[in-house]
Protein backbone atom coordinates (compact mmCIF):
# COMPACT_ATOMS: atom_id res chain seq x y z
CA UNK A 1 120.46 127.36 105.37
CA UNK A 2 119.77 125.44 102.25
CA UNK A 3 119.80 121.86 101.56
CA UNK A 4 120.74 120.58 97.98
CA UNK A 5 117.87 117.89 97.12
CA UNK A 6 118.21 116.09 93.66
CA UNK A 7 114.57 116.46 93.21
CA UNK A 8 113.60 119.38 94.53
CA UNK A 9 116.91 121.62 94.04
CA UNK A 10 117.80 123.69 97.08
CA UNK A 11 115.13 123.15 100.23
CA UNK A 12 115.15 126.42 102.68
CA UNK A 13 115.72 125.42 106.35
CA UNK A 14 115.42 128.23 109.09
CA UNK A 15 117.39 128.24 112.20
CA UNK A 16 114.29 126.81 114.12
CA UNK A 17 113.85 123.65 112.01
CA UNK A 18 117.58 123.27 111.77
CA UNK A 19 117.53 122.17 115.57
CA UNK A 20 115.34 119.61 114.92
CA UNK A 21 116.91 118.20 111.80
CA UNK A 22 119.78 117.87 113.64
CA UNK A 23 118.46 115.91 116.08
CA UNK A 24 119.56 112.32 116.72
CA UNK A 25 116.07 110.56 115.93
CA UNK A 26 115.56 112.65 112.56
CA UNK A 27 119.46 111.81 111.55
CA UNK A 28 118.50 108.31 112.02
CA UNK A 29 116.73 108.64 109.28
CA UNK A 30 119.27 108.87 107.41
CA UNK A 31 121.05 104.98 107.94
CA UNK A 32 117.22 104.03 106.83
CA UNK A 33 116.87 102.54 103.52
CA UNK A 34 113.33 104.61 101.81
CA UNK A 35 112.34 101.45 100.12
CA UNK A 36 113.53 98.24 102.06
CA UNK A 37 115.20 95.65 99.55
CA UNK A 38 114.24 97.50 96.71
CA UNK A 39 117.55 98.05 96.40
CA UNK A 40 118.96 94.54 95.03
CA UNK A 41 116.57 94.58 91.69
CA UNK A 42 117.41 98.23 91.54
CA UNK A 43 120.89 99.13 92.34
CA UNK A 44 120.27 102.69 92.53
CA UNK A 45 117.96 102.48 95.14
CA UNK A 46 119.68 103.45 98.03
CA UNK A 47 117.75 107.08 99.26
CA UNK A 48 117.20 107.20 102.80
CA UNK A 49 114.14 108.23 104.64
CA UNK A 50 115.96 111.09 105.93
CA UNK A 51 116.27 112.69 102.46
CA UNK A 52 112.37 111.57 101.91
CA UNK A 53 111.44 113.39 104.78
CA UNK A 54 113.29 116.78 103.52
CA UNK A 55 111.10 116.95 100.42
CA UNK A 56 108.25 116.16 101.67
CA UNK A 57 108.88 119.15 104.72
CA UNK A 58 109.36 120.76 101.17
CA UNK A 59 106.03 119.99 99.56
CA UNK A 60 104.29 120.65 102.64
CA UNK A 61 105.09 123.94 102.90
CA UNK A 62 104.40 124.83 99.43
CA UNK A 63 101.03 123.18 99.80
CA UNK A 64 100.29 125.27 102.71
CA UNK A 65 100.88 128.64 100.63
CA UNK A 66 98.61 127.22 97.77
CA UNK A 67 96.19 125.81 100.48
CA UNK A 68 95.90 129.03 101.58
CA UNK A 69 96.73 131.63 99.26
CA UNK A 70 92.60 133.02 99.42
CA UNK A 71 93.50 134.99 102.32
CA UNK A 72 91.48 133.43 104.63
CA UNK A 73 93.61 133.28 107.48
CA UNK A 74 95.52 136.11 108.42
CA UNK A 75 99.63 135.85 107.92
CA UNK A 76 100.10 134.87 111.53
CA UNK A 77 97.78 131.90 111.30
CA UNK A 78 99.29 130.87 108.27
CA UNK A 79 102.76 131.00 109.50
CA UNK A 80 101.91 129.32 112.48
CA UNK A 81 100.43 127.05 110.53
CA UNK A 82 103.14 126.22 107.90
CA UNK A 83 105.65 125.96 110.51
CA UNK A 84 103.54 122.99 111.71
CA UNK A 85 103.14 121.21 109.13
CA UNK A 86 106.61 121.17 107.89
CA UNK A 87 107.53 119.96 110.95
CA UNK A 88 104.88 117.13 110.40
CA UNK A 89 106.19 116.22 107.81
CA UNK A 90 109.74 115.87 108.63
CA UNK A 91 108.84 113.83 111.23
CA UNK A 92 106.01 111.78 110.19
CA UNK A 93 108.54 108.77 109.45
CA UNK A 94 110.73 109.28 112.50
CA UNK A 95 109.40 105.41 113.88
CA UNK A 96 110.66 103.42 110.72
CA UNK A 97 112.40 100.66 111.67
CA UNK A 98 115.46 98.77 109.68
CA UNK A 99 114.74 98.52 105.71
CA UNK A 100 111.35 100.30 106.33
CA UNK A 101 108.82 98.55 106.06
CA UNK A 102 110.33 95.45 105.22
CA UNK A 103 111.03 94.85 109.27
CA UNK A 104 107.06 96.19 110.58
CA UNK A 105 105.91 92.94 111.10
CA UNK A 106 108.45 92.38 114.00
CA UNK A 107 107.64 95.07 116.11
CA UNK A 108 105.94 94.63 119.72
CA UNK A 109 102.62 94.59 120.92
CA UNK A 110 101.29 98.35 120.99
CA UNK A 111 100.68 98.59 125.08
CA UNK A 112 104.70 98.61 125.20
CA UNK A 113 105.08 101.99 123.85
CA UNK A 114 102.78 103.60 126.47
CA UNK A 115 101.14 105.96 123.82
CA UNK A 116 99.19 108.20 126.36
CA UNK A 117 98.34 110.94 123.47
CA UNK A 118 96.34 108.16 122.27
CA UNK A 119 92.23 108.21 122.86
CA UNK A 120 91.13 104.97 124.13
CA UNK A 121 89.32 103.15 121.41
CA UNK A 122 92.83 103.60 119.60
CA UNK A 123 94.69 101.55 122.66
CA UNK A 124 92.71 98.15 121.86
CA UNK A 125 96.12 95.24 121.62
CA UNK A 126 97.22 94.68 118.47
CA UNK A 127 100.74 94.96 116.85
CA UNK A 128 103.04 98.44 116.65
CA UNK A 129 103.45 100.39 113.46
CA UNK A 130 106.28 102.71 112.43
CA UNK A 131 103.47 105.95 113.00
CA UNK A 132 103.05 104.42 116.62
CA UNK A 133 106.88 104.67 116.94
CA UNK A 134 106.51 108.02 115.32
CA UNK A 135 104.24 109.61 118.10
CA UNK A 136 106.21 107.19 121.07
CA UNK A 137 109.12 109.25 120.06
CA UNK A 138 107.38 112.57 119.86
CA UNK A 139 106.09 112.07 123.12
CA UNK A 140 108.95 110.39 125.17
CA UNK A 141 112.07 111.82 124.04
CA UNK A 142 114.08 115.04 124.39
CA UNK A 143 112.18 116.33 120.32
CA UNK A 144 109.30 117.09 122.57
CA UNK A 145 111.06 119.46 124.45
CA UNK A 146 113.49 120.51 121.43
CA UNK A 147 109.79 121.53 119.34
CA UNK A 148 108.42 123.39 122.28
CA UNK A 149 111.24 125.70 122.60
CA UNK A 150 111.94 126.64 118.81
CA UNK A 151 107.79 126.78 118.07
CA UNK A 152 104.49 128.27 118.99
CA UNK A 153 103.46 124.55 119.31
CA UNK A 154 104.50 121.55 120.53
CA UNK A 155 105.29 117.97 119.93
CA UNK A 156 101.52 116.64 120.55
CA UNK A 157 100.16 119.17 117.74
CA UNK A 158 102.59 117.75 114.99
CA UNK A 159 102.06 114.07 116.48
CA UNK A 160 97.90 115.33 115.56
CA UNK A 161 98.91 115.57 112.34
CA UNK A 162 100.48 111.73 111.88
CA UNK A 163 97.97 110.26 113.46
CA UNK A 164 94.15 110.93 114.11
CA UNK A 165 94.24 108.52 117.01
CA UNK A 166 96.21 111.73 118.94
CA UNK A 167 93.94 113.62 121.12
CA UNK A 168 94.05 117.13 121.48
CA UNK A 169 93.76 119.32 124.58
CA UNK A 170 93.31 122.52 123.44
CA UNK A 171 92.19 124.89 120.70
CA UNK A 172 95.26 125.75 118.31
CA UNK A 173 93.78 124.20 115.30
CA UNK A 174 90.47 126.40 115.67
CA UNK A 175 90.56 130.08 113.91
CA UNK A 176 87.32 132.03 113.82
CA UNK A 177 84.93 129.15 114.72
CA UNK A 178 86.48 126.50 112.19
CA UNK A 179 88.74 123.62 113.20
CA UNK A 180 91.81 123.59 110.69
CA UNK A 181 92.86 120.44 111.93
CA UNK A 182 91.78 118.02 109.13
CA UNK A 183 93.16 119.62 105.97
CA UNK A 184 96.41 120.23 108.01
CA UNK A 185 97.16 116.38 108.72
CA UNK A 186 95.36 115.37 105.11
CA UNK A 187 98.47 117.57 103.63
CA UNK A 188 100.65 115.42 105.29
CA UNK A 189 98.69 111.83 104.81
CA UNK A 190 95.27 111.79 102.47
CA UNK A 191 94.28 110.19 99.46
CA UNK A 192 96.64 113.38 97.88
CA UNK A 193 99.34 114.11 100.04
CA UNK A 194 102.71 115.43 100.14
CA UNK A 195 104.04 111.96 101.28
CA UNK A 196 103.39 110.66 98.21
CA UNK A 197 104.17 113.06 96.23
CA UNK A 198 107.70 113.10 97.73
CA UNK A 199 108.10 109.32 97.19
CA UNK A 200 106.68 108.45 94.08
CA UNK A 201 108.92 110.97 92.04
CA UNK A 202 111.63 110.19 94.43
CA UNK A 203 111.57 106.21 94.07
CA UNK A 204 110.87 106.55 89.99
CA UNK A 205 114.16 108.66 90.29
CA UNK A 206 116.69 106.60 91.94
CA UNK A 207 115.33 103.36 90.90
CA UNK A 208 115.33 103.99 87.22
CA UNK A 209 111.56 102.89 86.91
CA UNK A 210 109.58 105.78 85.25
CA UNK A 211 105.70 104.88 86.65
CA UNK A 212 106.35 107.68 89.46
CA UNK A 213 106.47 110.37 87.52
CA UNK A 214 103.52 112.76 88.31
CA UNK A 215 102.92 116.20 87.75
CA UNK A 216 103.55 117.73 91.87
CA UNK A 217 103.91 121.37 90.61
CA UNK A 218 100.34 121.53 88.71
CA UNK A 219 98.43 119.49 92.10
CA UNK A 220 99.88 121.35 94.43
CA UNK A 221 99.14 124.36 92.89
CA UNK A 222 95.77 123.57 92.45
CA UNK A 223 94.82 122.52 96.03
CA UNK A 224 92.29 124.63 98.13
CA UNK A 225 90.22 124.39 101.16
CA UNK A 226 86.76 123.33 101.48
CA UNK A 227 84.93 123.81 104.65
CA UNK A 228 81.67 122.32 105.96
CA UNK A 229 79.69 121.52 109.58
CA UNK A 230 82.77 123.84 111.12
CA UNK A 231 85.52 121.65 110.20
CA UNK A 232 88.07 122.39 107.15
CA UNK A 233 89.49 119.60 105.08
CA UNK A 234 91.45 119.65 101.81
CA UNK A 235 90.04 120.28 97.87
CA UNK A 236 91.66 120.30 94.60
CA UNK A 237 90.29 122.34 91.64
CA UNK A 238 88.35 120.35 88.94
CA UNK A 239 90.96 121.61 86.15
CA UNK A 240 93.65 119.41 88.39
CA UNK A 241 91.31 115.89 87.84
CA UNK A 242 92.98 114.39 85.21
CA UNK A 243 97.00 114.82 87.06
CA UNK A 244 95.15 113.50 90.24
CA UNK A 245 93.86 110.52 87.92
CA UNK A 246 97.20 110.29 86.53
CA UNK A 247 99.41 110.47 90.08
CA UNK A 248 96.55 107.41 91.22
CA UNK A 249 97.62 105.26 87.85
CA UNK A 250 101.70 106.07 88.72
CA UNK A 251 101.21 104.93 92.48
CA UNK A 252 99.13 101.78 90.95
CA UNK A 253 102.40 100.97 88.60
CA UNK A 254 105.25 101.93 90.77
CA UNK A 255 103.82 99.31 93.45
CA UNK A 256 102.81 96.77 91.18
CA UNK A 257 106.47 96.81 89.30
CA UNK A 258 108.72 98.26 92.22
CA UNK A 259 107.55 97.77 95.66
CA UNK A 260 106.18 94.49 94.62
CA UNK A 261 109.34 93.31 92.71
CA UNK A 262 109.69 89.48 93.19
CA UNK A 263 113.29 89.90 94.18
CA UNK A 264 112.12 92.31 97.00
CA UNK A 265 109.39 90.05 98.45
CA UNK A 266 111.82 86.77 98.49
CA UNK A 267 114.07 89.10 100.83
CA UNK A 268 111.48 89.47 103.17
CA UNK A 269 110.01 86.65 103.06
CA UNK A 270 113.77 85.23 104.06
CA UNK A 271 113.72 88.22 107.09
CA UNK A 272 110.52 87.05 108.36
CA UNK A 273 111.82 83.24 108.78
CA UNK A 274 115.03 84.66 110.44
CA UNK A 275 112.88 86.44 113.13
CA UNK A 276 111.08 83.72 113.94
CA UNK A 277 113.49 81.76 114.21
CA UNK A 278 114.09 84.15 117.28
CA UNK A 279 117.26 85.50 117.05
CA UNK A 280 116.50 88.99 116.40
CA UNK A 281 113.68 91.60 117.98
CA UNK A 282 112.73 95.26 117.80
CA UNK A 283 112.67 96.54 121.02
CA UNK A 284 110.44 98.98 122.22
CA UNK A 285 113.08 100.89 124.19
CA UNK A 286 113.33 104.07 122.65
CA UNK A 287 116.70 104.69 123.77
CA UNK A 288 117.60 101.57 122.31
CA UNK A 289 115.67 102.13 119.12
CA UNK A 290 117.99 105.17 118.10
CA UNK A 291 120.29 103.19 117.10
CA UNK A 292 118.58 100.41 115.30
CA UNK A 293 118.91 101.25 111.77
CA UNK A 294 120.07 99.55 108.49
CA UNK A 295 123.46 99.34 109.70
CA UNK A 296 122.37 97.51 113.26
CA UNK A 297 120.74 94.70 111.44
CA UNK A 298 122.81 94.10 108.53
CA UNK A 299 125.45 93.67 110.87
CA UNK A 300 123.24 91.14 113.10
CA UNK A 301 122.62 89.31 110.33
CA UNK A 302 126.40 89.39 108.73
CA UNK A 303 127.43 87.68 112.05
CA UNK A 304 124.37 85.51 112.75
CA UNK A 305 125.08 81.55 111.69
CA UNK A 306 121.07 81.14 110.91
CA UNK A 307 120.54 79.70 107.61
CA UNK A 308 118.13 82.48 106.70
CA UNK A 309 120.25 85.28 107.58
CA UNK A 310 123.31 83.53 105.38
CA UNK A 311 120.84 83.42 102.77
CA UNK A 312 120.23 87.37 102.60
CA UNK A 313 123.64 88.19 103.55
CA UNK A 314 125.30 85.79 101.22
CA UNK A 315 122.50 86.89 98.38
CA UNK A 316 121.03 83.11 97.21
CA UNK A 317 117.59 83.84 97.71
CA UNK A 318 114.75 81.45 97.34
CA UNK A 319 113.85 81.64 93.41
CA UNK A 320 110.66 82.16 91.89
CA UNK A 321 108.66 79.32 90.05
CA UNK A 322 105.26 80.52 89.69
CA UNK A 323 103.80 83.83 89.92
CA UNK A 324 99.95 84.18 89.28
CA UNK A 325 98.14 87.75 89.21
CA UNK A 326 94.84 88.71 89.86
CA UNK A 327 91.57 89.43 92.29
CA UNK A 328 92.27 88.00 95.79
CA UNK A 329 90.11 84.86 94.62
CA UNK A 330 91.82 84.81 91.55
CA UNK A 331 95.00 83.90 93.29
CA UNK A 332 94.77 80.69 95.65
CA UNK A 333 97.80 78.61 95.23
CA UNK A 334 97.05 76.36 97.74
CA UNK A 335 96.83 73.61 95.85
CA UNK A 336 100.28 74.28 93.84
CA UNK A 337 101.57 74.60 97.48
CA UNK A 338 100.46 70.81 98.84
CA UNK A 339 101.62 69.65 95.46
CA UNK A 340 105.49 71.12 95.96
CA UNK A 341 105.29 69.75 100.09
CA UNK A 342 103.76 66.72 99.62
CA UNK A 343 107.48 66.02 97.22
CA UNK A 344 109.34 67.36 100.44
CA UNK A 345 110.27 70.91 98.80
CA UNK A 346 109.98 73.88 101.15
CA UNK A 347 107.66 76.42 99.85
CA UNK A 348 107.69 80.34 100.47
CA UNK A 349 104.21 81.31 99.81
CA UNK A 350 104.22 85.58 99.73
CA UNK A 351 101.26 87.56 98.38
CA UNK A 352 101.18 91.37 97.25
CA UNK A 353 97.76 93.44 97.43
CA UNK A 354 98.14 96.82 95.49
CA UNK A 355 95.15 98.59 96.24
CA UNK A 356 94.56 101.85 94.70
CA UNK A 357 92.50 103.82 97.61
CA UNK A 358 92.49 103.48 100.66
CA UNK A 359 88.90 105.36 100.51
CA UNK A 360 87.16 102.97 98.03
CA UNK A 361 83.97 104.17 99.33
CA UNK A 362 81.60 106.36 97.28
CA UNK A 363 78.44 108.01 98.35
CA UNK A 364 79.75 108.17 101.76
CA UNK A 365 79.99 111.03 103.76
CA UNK A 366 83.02 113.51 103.63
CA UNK A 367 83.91 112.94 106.99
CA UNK A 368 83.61 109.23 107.48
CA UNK A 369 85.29 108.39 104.10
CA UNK A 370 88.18 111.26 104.81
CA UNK A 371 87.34 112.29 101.58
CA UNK A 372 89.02 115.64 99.52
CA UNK A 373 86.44 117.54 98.34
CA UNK A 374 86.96 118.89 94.16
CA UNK A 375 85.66 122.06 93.54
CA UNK A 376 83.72 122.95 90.46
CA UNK A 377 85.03 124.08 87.35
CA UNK A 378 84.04 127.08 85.03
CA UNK A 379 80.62 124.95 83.99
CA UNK A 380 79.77 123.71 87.28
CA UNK A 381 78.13 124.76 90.50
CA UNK A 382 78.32 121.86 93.05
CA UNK A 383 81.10 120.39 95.41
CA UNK A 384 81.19 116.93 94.90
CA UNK A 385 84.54 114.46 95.73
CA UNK A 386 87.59 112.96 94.32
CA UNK A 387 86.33 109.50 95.01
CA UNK A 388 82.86 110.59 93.34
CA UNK A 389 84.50 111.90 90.12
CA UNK A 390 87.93 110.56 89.42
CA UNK A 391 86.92 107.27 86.54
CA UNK A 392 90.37 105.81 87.75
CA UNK A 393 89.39 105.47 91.46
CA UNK A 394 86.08 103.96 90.03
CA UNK A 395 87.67 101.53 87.14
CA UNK A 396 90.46 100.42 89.85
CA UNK A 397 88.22 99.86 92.80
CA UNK A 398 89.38 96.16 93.60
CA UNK A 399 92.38 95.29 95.07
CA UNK A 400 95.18 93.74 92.75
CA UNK A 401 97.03 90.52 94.15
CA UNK A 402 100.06 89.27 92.91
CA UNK A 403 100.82 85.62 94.48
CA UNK A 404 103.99 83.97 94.12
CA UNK A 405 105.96 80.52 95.07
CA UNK A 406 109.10 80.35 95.77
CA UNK A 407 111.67 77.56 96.34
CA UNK A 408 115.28 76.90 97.56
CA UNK A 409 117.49 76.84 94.15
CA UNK A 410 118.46 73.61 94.26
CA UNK A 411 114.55 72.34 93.99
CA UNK A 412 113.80 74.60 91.05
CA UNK A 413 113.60 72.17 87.94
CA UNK A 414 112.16 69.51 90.65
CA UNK A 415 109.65 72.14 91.45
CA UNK A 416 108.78 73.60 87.96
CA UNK A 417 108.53 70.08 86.52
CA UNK A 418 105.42 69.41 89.38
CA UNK A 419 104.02 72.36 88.63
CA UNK A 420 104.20 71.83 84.99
């Protein structure tokens, strides 16, 4: 079976995977929005995380032959362990809930899921994400059994992949004394992965904005393994530093001018009021959860009389009236804020924080910075890191903040003449 992909051309499904794609929690995917509200600033930006998570099944495979492609593993490994990680990927976004992430912050405490897989220092309370959802629904619905029967795995092996917090009972990762497990899951999610790779060109594409566009043929083809103290994680080849600089510089853009669109962040901004106002949940019934999807809540909200859900639905957003950018000190509008509500004008207050790595640690150790090792070129004779060597890692260490007010429309000229 093939599956016509705008970016990718046709993606080759077997009969194996084609069970799982057609089950109900990955077509769910597919009333999921990729990129939340992104949609109203760019009209073309309606891609689901269903198509998302075809390409980057896609990518992953193809990584896995060029990972790979040394011989060091014999065919059966490497089948084995392809099949895996395709199956990784297609399901590492299974636990998104409505608009992406646009709805995260309303999801319950983590203890509700019962996340067993999970090793204890990983079960301290705090808030759910989407990758908790991810491995609730790996674990507790019929895909566990659906994986086990099509695959020489099962469902806790792929949920080891999306999540390190996963625990693992028995050897499959290990081949001739080395633990495969790291580069596997860093295919998936690293500072180089096939995640992004999938969504950067993918966004760029349907929203019209050209920052995502990185060269995925030349890094994949260029990534390697590097091993060390028994365990394997990923590499890229020194003659592939300058595309990884340049994918890092497209991520930086495409968040700072798409994801972090002004007209996107007023949206949820608005969402977040209209949950606390308590009229709408996400429920940590998986059964339940299947069908909460894009549709679910923009029909909650089209029926809902709360003033913030007319707002979205009815599209007369707050508007914007000052927007500052910057370091994180760089940014306090706290004063601009008492200004606006001591003149009885209700503020939004949102704040953005690109940051380019999630790894901005150099010197460190490989393994406590889940670093990707670079290999040497022709001239050189040492393995050093990504995060050692790449000047646009270095030159972009600090986080970028973009801070905005925002205020109803009828109190913007009262509101820009304060601030003036």
């Amino acid at each position: 079976m093939e599956v016509r992909d705008p970016i990718h051309g046709p993606i080759a499904v077997n009969d194996a995977e084609r069970c799982i794609l057609d089950h109900p929690f990955v077509q769910r995917l597919r009333h999921i929005k990729a990129t939340g509200f992104s949609y109203l600033p760019f009209p073309g930006a309606t891609h689901s995380r269903y198509a998302h998570s075809l390409g980057v099944m896609h990518l992953a495979g193809r990584a896995v032959d060029s990972v790979f492609d040394g011989g060091a593993l014999s065919p059966e490994h490497v089948a084995r362990f392809r099949s895996l990680v395709r199956m990784g990927a297609l399901c590492h976004d299974l636990g998104h809930a409505p608009f992406s992430h646009s709805t995260e912050f309303a999801m319950p405490p983590l203890s509700e899921l019962n996340l067993s897989w999970y090793s204890k220092e990983a079960q301290e309370e705090r808030r759910a994400t989407h990758e908790d959802y991810t491995i609730a629904i790996l674990a507790h619905t019929s895909l566990a059994a659906m994986l086990a029967e099509n695959f020489e795995f099962t469902a806790r092996h792929v949920a080891a992949l999306i999540s390190q917090d996963v625990t693992v009972v028995d050897d499959l990762f290990e081949v001739d004394g080395l633990n495969y497990r790291q580069v596997l899951s860093q295919i998936i999610s690293s500072e180089l992965d096939v995640d992004r790779l999938d969504y950067l060109v993918r966004d760029s594409y349907f929203t019209g904005a050209r920052y995502g566009q990185v060269d995925v043929p030349w890094l994949i083809s260029n990534m390697a393994t590097f091993a060390e103290d028994g365990d394997v994680s990923l590499a890229l080849d020194h003659s592939a530093l300058y595309a990884f600089d340049d994918f890092l510089i497209a991520r930086h853009h495409m968040f700072l001018m798409v994801y972090f669109h002004h007209k996107s962040v007023v949206y949820e901004e608005l969402l977040k009021r209209f949950v606390w106002d308590g009229d709408w949940s996400i429920t940590a019934d998986l059964d339940a959860y299947l069908w909460l999807d894009d549709i679910a809540l923009d029909a909650h909200l089209r029926t809902s009389g709360d003033a913030w859900a007319r707002r979205i639905v009815e599209h007369d957003p707050y508007r914007r009236v000052l927007e500052v950018h910057g370091t994180p000190a760089d940014v306090d509008l706290a004063s601009h804020v008492q200004t606006l509500t001591s003149a009885g004008i209700d503020v939004i207050q949102a704040g953005s924080t690109g940051k380019l790595s999630r790894y901005n640690v150099f010197g460190q150790k490989r393994e406590k910075a889940g670093q990707i090792a670079l290999l040497p070129g022709s001239s050189g004779s040492q393995v050093t890191t990504l995060q050692e060597e790449s000047r646009v890692l270095q030159g972009y260490a600090n986080a970028r903040r973009i801070a905005r007010l925002y205020v109803a429309p009828e109190e913007v000229a009262a509101a820009q003449e304060l601030l003036r």
